[in-house]
N, C-alpha and C. Protein backbone atom coordinates (compact mmCIF):
# COMPACT_ATOMS: atom_id res chain seq x y z
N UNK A 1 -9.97 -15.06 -61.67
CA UNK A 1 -10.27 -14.34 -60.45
C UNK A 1 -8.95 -13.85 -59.87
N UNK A 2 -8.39 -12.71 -59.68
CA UNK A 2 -7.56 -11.64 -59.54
C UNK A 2 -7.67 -11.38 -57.70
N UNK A 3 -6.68 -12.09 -56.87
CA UNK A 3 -6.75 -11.73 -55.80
C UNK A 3 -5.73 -10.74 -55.18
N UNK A 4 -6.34 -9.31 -54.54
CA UNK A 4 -5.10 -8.55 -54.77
C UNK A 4 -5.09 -8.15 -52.82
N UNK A 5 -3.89 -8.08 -52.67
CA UNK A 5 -3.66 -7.83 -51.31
C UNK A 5 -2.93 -7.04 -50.64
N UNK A 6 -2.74 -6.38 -49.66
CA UNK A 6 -1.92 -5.06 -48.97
C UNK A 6 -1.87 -5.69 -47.76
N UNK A 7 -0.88 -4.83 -46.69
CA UNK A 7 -0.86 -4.76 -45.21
C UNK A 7 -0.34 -3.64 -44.79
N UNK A 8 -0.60 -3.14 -44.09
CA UNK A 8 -0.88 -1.72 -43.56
C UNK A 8 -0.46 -1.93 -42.00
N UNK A 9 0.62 -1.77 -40.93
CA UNK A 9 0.71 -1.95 -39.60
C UNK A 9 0.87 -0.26 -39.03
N UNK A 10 0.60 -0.23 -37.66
CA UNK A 10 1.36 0.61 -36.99
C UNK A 10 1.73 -0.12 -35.38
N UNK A 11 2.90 0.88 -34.84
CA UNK A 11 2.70 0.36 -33.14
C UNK A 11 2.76 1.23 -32.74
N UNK A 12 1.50 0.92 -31.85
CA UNK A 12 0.59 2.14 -31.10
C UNK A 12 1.21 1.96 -29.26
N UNK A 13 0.80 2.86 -28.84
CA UNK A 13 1.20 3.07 -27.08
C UNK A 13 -0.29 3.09 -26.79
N UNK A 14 -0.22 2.02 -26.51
CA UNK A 14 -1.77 1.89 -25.90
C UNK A 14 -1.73 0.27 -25.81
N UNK A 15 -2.41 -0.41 -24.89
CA UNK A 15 -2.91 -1.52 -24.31
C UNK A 15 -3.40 -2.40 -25.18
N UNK A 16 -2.95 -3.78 -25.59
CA UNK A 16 -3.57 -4.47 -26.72
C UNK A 16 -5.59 -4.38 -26.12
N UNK A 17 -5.77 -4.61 -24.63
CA UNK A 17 -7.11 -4.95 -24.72
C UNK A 17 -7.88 -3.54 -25.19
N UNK A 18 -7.58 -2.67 -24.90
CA UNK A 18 -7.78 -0.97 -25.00
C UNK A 18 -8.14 -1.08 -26.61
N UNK A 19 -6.74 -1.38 -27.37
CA UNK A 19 -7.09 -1.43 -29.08
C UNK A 19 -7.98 -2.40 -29.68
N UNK A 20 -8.61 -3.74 -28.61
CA UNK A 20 -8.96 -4.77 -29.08
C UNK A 20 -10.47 -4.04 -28.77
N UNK A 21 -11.10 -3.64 -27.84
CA UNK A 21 -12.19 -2.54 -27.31
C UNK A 21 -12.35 -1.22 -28.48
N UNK A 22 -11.53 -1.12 -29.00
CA UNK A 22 -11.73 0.14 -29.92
C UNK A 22 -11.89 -0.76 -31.28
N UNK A 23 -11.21 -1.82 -31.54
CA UNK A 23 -11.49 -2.23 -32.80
C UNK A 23 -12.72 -3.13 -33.54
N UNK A 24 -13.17 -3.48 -32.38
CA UNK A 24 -14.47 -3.93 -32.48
C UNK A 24 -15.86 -3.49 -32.11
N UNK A 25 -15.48 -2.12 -32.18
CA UNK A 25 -16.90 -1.26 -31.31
C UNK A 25 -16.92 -0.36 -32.44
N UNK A 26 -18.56 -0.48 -32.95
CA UNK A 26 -18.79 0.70 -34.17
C UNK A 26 -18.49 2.17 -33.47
N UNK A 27 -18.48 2.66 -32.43
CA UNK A 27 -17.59 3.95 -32.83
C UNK A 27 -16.22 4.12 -32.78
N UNK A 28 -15.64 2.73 -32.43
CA UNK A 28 -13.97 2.88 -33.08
C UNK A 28 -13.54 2.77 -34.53
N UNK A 29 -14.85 2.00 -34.78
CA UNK A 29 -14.05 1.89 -36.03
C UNK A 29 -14.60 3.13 -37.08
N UNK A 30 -15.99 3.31 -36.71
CA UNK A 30 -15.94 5.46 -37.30
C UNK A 30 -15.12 6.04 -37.10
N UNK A 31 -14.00 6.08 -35.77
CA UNK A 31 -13.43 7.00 -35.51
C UNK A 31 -12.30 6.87 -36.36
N UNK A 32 -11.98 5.61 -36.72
CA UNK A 32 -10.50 5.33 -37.77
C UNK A 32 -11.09 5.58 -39.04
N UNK A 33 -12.54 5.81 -39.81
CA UNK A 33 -12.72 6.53 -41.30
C UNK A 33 -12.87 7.63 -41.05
N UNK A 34 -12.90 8.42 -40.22
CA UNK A 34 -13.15 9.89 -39.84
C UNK A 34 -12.06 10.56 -41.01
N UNK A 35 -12.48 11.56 -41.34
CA UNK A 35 -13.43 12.12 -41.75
C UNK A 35 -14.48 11.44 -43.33
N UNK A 36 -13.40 10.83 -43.31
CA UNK A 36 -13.62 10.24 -45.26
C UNK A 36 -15.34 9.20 -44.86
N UNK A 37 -15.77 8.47 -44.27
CA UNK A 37 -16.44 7.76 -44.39
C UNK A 37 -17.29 7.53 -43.07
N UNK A 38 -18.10 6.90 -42.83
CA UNK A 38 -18.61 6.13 -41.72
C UNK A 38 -19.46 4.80 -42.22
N UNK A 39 -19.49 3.97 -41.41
CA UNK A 39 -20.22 2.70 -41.27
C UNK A 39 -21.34 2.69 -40.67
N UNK A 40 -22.18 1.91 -41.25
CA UNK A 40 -23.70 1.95 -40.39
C UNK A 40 -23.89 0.72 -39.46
N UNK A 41 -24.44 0.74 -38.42
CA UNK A 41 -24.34 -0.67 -37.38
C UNK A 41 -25.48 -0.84 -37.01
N UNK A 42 -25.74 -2.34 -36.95
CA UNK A 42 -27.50 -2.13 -36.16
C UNK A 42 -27.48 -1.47 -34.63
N UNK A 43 -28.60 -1.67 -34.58
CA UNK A 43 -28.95 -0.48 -33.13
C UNK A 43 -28.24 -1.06 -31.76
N UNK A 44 -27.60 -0.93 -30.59
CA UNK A 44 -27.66 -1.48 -29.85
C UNK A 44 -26.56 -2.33 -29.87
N UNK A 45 -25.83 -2.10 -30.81
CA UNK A 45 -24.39 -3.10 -31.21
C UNK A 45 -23.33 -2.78 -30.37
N UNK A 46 -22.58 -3.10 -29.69
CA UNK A 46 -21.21 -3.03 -28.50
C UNK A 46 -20.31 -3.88 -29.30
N UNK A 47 -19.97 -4.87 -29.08
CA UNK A 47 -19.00 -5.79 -29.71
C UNK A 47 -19.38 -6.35 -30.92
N UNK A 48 -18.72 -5.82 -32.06
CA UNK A 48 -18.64 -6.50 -33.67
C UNK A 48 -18.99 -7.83 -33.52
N UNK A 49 -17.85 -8.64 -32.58
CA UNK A 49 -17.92 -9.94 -33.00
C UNK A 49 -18.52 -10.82 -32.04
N UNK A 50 -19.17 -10.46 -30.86
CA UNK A 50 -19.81 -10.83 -29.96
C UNK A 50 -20.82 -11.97 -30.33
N UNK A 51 -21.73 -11.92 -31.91
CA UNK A 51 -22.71 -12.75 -31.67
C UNK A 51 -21.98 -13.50 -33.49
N UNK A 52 -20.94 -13.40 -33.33
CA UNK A 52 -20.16 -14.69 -34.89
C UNK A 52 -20.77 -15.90 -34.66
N UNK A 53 -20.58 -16.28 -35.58
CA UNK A 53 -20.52 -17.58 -36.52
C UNK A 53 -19.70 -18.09 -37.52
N UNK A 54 -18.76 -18.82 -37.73
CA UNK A 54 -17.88 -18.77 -38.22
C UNK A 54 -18.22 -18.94 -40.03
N UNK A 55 -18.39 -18.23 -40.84
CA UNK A 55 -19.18 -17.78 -42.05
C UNK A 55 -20.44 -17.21 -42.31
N UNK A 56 -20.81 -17.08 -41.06
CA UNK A 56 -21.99 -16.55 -41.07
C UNK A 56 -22.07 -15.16 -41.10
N UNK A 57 -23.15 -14.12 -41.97
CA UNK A 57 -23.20 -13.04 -41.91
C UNK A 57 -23.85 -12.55 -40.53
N UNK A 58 -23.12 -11.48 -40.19
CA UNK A 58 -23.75 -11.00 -38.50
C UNK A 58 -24.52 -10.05 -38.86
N UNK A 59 -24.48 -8.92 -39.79
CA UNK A 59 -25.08 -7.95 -40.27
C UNK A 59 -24.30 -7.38 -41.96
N UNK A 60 -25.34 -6.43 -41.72
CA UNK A 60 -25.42 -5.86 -43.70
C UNK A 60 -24.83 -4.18 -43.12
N UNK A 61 -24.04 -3.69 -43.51
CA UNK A 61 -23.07 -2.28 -43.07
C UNK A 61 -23.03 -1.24 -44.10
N UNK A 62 -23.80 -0.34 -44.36
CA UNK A 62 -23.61 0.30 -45.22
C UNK A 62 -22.49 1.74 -45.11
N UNK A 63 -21.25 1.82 -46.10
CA UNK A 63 -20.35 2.94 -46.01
C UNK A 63 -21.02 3.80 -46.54
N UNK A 64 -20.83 4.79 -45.65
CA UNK A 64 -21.52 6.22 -46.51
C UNK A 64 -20.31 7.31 -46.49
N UNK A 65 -20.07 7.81 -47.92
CA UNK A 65 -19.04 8.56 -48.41
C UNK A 65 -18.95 10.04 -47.27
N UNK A 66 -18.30 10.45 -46.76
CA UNK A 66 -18.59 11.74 -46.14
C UNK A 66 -19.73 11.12 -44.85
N UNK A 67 -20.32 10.62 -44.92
CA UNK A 67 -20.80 10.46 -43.47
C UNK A 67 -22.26 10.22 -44.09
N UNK A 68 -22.19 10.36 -45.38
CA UNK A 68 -23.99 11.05 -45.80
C UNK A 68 -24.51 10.37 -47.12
N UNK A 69 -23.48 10.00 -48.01
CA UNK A 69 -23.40 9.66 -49.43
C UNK A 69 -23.07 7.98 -49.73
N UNK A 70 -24.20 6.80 -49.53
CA UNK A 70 -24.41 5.37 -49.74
C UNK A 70 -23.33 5.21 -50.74
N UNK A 71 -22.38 4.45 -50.37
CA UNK A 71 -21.26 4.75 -51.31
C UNK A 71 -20.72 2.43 -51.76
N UNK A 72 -21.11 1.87 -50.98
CA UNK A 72 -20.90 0.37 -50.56
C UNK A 72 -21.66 -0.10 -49.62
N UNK A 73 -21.71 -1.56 -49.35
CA UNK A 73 -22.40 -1.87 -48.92
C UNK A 73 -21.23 -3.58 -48.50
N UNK A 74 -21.11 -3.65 -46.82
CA UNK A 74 -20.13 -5.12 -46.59
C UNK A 74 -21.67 -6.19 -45.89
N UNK A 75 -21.31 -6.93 -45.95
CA UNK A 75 -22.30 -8.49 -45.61
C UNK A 75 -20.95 -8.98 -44.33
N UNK A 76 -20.91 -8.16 -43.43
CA UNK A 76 -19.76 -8.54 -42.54
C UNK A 76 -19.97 -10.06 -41.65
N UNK A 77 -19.06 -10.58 -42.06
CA UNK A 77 -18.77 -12.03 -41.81
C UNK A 77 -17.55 -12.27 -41.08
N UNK A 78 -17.60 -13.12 -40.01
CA UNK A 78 -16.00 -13.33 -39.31
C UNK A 78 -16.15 -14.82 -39.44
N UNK A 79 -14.68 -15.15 -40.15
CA UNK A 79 -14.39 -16.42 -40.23
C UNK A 79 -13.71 -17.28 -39.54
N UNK A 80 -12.74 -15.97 -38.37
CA UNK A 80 -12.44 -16.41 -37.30
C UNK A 80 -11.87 -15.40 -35.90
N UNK A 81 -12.34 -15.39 -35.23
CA UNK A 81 -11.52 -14.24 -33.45
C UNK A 81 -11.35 -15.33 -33.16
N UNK A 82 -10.36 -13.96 -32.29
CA UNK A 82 -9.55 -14.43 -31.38
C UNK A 82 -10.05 -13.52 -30.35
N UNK A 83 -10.54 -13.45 -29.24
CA UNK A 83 -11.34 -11.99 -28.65
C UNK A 83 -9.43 -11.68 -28.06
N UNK A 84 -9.64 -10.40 -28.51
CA UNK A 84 -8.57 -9.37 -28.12
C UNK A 84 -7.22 -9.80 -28.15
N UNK A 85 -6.85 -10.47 -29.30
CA UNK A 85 -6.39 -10.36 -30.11
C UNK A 85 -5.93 -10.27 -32.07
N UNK A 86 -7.47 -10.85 -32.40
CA UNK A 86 -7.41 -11.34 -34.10
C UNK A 86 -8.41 -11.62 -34.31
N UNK A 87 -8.63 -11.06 -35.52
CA UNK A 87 -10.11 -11.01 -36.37
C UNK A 87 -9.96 -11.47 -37.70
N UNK A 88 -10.64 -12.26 -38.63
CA UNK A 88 -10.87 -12.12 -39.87
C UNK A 88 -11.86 -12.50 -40.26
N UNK A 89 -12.13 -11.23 -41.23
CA UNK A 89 -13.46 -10.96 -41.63
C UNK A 89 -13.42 -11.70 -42.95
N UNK A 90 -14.63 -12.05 -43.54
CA UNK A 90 -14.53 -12.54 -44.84
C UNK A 90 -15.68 -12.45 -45.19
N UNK A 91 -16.11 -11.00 -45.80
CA UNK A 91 -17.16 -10.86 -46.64
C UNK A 91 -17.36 -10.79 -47.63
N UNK A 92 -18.51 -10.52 -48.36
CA UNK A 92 -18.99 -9.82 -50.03
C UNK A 92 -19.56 -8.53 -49.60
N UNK A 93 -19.03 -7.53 -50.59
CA UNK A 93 -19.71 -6.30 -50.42
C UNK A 93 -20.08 -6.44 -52.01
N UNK A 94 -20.69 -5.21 -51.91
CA UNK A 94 -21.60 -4.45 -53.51
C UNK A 94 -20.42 -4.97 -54.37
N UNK A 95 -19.35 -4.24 -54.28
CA UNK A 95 -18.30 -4.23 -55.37
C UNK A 95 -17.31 -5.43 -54.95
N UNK A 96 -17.12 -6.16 -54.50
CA UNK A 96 -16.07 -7.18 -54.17
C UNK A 96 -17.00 -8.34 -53.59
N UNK A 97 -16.11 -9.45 -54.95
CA UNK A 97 -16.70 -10.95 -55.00
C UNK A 97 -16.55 -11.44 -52.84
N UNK A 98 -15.22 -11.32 -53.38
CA UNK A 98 -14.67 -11.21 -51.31
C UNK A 98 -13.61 -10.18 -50.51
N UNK A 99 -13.95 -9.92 -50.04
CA UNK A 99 -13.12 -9.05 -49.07
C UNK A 99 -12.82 -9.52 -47.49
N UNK A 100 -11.81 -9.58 -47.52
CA UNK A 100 -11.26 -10.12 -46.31
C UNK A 100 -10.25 -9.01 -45.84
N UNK A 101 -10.50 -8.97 -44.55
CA UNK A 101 -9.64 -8.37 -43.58
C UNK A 101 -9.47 -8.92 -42.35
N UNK A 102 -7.91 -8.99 -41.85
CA UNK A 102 -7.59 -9.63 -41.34
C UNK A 102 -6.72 -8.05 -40.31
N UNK A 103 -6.76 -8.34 -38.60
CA UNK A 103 -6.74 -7.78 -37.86
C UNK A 103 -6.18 -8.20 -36.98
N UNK A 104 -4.58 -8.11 -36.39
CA UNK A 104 -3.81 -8.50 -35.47
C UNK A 104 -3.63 -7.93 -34.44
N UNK A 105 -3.55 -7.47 -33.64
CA UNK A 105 -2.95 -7.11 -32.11
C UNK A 105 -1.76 -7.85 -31.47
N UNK A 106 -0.38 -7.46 -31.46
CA UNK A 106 0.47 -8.26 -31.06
C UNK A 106 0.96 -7.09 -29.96
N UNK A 107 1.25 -8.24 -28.42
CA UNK A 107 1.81 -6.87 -27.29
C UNK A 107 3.12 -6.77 -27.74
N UNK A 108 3.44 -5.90 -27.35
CA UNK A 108 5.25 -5.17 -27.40
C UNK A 108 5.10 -4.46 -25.80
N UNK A 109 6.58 -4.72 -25.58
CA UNK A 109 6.81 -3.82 -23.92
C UNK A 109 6.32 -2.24 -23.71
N UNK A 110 5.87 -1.60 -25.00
CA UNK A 110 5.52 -0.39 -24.64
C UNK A 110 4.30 -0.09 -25.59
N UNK A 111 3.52 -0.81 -25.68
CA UNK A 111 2.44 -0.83 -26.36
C UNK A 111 1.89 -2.17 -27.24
N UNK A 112 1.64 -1.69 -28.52
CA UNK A 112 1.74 -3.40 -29.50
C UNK A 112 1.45 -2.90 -31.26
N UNK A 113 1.88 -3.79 -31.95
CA UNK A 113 1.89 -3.05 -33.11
C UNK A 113 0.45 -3.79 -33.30
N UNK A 114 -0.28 -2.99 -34.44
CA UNK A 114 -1.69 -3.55 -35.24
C UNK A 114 -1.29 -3.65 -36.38
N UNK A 115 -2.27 -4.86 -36.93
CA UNK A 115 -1.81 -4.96 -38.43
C UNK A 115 -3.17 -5.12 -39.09
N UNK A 116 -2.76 -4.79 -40.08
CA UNK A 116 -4.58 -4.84 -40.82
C UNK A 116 -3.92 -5.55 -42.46
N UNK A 117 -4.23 -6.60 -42.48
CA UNK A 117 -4.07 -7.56 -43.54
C UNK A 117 -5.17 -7.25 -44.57
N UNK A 118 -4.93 -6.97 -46.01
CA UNK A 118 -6.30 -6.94 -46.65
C UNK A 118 -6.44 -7.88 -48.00
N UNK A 119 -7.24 -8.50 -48.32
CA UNK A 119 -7.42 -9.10 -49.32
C UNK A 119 -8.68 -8.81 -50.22
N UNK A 120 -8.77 -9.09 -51.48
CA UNK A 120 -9.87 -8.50 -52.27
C UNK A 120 -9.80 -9.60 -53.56
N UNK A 121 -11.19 -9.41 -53.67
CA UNK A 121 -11.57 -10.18 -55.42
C UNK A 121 -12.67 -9.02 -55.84
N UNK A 122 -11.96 -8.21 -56.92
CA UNK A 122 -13.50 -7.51 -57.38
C UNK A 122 -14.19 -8.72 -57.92
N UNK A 123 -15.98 -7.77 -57.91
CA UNK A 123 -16.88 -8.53 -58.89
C UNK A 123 -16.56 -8.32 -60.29
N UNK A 124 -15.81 -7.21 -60.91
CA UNK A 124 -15.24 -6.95 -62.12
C UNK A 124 -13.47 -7.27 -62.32
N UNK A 125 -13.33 -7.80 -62.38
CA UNK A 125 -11.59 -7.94 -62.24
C UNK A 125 -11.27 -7.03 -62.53
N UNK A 126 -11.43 -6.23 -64.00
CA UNK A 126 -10.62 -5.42 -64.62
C UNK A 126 -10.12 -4.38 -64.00
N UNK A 127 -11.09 -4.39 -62.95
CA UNK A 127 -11.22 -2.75 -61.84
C UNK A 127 -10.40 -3.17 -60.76
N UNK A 128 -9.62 -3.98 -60.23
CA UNK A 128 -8.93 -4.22 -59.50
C UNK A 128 -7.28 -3.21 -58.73
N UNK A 129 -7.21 -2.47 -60.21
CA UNK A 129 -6.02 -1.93 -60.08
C UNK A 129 -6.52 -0.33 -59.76
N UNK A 130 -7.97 -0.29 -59.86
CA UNK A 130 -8.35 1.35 -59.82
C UNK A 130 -8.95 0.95 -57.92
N UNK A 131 -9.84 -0.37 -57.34
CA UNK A 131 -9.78 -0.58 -56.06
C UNK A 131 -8.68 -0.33 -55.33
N UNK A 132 -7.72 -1.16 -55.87
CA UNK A 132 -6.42 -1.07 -55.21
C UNK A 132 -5.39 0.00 -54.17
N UNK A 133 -4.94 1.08 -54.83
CA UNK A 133 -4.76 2.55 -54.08
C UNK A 133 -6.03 3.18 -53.69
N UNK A 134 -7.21 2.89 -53.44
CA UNK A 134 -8.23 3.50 -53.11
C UNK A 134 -8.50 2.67 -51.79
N UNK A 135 -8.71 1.33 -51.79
CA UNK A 135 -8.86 0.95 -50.50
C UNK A 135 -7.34 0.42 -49.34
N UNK A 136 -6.07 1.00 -50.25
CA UNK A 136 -5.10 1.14 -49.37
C UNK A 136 -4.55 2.64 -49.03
N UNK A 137 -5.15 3.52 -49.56
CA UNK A 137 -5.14 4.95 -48.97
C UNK A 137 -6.25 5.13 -48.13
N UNK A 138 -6.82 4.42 -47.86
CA UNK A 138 -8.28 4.43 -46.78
C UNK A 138 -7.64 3.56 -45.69
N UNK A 139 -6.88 2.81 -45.10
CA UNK A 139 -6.16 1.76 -44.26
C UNK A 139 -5.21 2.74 -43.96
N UNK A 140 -4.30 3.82 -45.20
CA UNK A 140 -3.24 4.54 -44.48
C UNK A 140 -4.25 5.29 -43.45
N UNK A 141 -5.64 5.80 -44.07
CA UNK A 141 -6.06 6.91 -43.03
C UNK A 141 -6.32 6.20 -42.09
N UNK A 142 -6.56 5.41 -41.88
CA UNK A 142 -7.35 4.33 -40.67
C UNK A 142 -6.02 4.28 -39.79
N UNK A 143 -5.51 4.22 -40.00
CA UNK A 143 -3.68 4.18 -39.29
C UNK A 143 -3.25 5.64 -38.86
N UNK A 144 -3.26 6.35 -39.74
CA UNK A 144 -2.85 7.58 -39.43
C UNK A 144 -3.48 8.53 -37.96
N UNK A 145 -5.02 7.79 -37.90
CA UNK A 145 -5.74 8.34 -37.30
C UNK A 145 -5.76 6.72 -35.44
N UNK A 146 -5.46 5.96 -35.65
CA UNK A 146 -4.96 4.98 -34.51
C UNK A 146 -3.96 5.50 -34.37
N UNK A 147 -3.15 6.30 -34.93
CA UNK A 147 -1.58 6.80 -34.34
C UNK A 147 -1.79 8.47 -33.69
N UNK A 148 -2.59 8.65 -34.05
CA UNK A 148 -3.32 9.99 -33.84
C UNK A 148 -4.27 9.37 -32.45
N UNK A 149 -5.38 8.56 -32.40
CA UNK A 149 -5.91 8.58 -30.99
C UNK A 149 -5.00 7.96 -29.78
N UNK A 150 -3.98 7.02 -30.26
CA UNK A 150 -3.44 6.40 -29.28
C UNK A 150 -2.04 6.40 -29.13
N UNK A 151 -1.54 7.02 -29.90
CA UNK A 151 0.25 7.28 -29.86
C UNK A 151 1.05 6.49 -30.37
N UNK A 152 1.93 6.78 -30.83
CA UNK A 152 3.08 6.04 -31.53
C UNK A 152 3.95 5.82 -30.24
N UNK A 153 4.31 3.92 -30.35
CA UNK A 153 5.35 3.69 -29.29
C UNK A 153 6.73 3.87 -29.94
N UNK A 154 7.35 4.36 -30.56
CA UNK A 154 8.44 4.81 -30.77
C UNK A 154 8.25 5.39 -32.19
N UNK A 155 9.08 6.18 -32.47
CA UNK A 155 9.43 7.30 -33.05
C UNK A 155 9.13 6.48 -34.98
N UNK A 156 8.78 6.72 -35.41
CA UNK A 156 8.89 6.37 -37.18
C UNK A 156 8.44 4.12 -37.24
N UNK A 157 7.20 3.95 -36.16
CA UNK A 157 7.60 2.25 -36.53
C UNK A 157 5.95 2.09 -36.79
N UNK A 158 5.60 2.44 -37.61
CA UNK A 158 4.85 2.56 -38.34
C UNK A 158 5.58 2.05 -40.12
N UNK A 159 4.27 1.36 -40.77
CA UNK A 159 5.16 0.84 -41.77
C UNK A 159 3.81 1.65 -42.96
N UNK A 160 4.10 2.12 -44.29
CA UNK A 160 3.10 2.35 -45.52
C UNK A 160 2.84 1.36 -45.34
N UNK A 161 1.40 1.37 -46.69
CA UNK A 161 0.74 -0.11 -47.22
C UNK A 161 2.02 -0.24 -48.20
N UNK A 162 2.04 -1.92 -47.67
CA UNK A 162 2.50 -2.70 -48.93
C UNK A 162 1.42 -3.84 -49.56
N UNK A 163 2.39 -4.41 -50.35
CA UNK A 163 2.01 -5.38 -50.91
C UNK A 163 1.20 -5.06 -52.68
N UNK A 164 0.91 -6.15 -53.28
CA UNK A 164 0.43 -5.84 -54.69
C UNK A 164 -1.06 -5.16 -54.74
């Protein structure tokens, strides 16, 4: 079992509770796959993590490619918040044994950087290296577009995905 992982940060000019309100509300987090994707949420949903359990599935999320095209499917699970500051998720989707994402908010004097931690086990190992730049060029857009709604607190502090 092949566990492969990235991290992806930016620091944004904007209010940790402001980013903690956008990161857990299904239209913030549409607004960070825009245009490439959207997520499906049950009806009536405000706060992601409002009704956790710590392994427990809260709901079934289907990504649809373009907004329109059933493309995955997450079993979204939080294994642990922090309300407004830290999240980690630890699910199974269609294609991944587990997927975990992990979600920081740290303040800084003129905003706070976010970090989006990612971890993965395909259900196929072999496919690991073709997941890989596919779901860390989807985190750059997710970033690109938090630096885009809420501003960069200084000039270039934004970091690429790293990691294997």
């Amino acid at each position: 079992m092949q566990l492969t992982e990235f991290v992806v940060s930016s620091t944004l000019s904007a209010a940790p509770q402001l980013l903690w309100n956008h990161a857990v509300s299904p239209e913030g987090v549409n607004r960070e796959f825009q245009p490439l994707m959207r997520m499906s949420f049950p009806r009536d949903t405000g706060d992601l993590t409002a009704s956790w359990r710590p392994g427990k599935r809260v709901f079934r999320s289907w990504l649809f490619l373009g907004g329109v095209f059933p493309l995955e499917y997450d079993d979204v699970a939080f294994a642990e918040v922090e309300t407004g500051r830290r999240f980690l998720e630890r699910s199974s989707m269609l294609t991944q044994r587990l997927w975990e994402h992990e979600r920081v908010i740290e303040p800084l004097p003129h905003g706070c950087r976010l970090t989006d931690r990612v971890y993965f086990v395909p259900r196929v190992a072999w496919l690991a290296p073709l997941y890989a730049p596919i779901f860390k060029a989807v985190f750059r857009l997710r970033h690109r577009n938090l630096r885009r709604l809420f501003g960069e607190a200084a000039a270039g502090a934004h970091t690429a995905a790293a990691g294997s």
